[in-house]
N, C-alpha and C. Protein backbone atom coordinates (compact mmCIF):
# COMPACT_ATOMS: atom_id res chain seq x y z
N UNK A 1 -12.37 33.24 -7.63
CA UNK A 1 -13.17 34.06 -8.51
C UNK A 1 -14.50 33.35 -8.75
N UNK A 2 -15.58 33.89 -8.34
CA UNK A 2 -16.75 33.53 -8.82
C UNK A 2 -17.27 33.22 -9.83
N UNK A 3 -18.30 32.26 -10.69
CA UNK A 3 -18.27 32.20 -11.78
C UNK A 3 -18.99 33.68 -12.58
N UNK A 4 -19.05 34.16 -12.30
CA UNK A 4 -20.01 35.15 -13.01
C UNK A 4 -18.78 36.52 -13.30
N UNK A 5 -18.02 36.27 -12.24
CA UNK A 5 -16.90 37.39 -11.99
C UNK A 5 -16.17 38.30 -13.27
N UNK A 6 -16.20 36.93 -14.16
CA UNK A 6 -15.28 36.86 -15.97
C UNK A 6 -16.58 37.50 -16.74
N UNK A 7 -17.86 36.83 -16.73
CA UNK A 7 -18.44 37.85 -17.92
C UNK A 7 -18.84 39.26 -17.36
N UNK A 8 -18.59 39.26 -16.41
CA UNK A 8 -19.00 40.66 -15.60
C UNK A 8 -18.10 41.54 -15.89
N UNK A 9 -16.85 41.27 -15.78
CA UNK A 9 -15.84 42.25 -16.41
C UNK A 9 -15.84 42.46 -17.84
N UNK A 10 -16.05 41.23 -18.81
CA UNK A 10 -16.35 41.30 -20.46
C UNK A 10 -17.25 42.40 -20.30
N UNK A 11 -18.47 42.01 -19.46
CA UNK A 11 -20.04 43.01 -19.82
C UNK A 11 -19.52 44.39 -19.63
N UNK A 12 -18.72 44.83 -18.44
CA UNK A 12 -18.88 46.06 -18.06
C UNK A 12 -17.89 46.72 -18.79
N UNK A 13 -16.23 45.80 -19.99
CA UNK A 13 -15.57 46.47 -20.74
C UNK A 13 -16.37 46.84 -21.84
N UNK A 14 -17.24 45.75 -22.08
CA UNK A 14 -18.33 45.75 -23.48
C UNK A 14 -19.19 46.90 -23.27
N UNK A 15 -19.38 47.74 -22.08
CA UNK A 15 -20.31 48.61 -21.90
C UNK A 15 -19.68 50.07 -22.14
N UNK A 16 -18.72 49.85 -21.56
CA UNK A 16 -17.62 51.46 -21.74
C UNK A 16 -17.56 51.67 -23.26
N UNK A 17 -17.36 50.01 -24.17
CA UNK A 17 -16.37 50.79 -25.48
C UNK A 17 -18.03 51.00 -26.29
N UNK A 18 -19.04 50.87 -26.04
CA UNK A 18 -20.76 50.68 -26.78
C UNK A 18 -21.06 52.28 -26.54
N UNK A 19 -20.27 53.30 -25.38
CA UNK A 19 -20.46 54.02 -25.40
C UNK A 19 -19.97 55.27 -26.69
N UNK A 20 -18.68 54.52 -27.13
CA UNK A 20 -17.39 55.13 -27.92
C UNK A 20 -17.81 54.81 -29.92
N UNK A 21 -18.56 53.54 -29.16
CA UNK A 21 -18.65 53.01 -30.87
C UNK A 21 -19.66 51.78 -31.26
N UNK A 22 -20.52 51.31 -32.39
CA UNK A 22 -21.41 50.74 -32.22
C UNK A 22 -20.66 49.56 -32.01
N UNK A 23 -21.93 48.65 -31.89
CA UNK A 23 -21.70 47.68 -31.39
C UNK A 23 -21.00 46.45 -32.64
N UNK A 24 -21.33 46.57 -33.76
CA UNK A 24 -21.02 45.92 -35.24
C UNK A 24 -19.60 46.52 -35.18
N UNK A 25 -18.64 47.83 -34.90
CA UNK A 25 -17.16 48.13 -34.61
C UNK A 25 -16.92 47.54 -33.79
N UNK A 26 -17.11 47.16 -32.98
CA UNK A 26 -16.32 46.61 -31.35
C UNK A 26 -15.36 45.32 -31.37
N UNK A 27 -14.28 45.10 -31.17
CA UNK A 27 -13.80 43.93 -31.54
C UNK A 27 -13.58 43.00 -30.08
N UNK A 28 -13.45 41.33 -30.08
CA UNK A 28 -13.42 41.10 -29.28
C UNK A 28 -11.67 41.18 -28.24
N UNK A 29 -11.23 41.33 -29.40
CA UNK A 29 -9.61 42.13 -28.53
C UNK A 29 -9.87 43.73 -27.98
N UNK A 30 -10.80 44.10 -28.22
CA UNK A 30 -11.04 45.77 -27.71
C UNK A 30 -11.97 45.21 -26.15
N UNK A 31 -12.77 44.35 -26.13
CA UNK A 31 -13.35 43.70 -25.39
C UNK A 31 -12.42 43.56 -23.90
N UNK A 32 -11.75 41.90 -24.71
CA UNK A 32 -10.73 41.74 -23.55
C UNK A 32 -9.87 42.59 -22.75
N UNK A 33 -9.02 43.71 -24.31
CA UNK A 33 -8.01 44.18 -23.17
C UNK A 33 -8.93 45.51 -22.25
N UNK A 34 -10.06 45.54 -22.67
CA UNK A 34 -11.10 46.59 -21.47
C UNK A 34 -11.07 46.05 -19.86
N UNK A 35 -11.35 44.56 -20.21
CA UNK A 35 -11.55 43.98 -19.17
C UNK A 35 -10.12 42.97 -18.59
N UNK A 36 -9.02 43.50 -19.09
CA UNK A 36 -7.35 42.90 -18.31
C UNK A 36 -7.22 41.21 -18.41
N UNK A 37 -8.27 40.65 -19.90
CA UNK A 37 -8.23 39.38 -19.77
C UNK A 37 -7.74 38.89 -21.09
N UNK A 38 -7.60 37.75 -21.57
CA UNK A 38 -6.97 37.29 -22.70
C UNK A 38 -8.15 36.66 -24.11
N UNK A 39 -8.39 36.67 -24.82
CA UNK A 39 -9.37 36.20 -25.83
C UNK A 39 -9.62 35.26 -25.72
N UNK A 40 -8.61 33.91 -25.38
CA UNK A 40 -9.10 32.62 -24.94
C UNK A 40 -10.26 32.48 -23.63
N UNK A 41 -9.66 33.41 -23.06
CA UNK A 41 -10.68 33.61 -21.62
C UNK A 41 -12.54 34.54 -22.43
N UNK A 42 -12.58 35.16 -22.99
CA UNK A 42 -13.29 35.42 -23.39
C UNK A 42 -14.24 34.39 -24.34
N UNK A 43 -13.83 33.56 -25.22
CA UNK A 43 -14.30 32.77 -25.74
C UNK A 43 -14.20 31.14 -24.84
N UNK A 44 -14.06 30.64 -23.58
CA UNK A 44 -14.14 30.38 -22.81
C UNK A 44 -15.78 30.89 -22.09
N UNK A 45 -15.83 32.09 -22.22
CA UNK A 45 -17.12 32.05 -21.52
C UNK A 45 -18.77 32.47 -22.68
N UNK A 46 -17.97 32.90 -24.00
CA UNK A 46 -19.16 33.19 -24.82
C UNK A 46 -18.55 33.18 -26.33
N UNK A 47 -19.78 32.32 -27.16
CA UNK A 47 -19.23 32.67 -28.73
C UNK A 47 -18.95 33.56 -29.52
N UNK A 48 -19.76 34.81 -29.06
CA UNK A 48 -19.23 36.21 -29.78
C UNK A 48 -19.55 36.96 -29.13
N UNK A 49 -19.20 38.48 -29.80
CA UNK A 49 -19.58 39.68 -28.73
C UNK A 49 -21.21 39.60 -28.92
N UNK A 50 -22.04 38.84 -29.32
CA UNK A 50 -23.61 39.01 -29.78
C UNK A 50 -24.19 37.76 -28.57
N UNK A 51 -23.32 36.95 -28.11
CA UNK A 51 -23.99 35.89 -27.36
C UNK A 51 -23.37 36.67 -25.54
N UNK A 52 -22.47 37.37 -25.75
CA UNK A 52 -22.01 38.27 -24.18
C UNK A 52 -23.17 39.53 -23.88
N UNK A 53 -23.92 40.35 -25.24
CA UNK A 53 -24.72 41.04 -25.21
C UNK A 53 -26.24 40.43 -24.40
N UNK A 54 -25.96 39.39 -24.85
CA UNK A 54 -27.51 38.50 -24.71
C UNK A 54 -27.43 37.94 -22.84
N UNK A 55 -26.37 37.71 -22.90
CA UNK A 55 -26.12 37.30 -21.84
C UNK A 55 -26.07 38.47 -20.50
N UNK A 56 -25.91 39.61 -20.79
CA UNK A 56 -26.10 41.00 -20.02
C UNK A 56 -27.26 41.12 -19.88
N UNK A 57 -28.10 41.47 -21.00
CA UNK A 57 -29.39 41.63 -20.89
C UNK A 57 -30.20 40.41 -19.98
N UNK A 58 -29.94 39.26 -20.28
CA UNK A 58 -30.76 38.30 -19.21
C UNK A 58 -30.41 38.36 -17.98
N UNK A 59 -29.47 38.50 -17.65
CA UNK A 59 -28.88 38.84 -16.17
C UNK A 59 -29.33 40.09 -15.81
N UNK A 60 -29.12 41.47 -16.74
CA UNK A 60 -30.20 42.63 -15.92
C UNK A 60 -31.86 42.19 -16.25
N UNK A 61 -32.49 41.67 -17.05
CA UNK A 61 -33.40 41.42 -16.52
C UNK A 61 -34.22 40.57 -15.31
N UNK A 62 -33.21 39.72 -14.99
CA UNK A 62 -33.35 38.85 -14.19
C UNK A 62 -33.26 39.46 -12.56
N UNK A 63 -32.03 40.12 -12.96
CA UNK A 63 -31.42 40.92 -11.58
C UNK A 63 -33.00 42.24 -11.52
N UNK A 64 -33.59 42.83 -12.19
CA UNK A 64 -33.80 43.85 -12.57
C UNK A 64 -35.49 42.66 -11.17
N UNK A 65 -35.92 41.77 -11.81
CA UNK A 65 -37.06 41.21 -11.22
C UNK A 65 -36.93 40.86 -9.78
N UNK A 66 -35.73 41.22 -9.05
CA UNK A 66 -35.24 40.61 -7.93
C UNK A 66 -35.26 41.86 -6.94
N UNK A 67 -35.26 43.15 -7.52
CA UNK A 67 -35.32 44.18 -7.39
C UNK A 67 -36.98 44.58 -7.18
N UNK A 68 -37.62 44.11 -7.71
CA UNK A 68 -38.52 44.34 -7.48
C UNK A 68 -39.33 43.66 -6.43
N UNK A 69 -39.03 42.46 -6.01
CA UNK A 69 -39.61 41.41 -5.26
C UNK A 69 -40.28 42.13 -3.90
N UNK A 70 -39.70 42.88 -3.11
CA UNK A 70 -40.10 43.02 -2.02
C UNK A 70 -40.74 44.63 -1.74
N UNK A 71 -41.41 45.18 -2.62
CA UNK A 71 -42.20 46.17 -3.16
C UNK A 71 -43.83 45.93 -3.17
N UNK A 72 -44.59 46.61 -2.65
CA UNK A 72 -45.79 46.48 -1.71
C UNK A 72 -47.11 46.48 -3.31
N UNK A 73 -46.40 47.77 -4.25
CA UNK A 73 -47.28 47.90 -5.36
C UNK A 73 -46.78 47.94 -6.69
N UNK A 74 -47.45 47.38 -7.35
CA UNK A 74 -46.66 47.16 -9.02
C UNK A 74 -46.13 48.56 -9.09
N UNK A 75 -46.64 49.94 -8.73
CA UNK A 75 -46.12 51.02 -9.78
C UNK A 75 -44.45 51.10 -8.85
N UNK A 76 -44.86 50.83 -7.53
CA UNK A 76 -43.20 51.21 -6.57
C UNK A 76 -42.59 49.76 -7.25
N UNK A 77 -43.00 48.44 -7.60
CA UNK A 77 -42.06 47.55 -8.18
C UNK A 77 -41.47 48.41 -9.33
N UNK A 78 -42.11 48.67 -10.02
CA UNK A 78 -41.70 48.88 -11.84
C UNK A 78 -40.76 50.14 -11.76
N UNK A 79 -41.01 51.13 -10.46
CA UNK A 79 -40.34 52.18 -10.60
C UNK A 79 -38.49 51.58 -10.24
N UNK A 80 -39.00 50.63 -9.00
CA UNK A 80 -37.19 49.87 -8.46
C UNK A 80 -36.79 49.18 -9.60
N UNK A 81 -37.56 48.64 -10.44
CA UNK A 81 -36.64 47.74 -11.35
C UNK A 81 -36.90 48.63 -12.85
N UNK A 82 -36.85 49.74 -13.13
CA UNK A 82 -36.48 50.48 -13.69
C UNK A 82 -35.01 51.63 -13.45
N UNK A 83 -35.22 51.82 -12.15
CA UNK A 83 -34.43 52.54 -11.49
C UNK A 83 -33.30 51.64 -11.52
N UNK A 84 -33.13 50.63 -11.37
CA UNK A 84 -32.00 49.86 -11.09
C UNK A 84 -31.71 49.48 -12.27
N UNK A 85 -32.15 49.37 -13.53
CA UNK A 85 -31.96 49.14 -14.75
C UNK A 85 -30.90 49.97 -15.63
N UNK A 86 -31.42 51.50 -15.08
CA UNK A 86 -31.14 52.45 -15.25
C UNK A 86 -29.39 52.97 -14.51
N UNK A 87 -29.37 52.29 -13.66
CA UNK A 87 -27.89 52.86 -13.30
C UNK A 87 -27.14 51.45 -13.01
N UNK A 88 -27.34 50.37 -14.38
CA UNK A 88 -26.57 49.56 -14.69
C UNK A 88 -26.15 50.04 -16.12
């Protein structure tokens, strides 16, 4: 398993239940069992559900700039790393 593999599953259970309920409801046992893992494993990779949030966002922004890299003009960059923003 890759290292990234574990918050990737947290991020993407953390994303389903953000749809259902805010983010201040969400617990980190609603978290885990989204993502088929145990709470130790979760706190293993982040201090709360507020430092796994933070941690999504830098990774799509990051991912989001990588996306753009090989794009000829800022407006076709901004449109790929919007677009790709967008169906994360």
């Amino acid at each position: 398993m890759n290292k990234d593999s574990v918050p990737k599953k947290l991020a993407a259970s953390f994303r389903e239940l953000v749809k259902k309920s805010s983010v201040e409801k969400i617990t980190i046992k609603e978290i885990t069992d989204g993502a088929g893992l145990i709470r130790p494993t979760f706190y293993h990779h982040f201090k709360d559900k507020y430092d796994l949030v933070n941690w999504y966002f830098e990774k799509l922004c990051l991912d989001s700039f990588k996306e753009m890299a090989d794009q000829t003009t800022l407006k076709k960059a901004l449109i790929k790393k919007f677009t790709f923003i967008q169906s994360q």
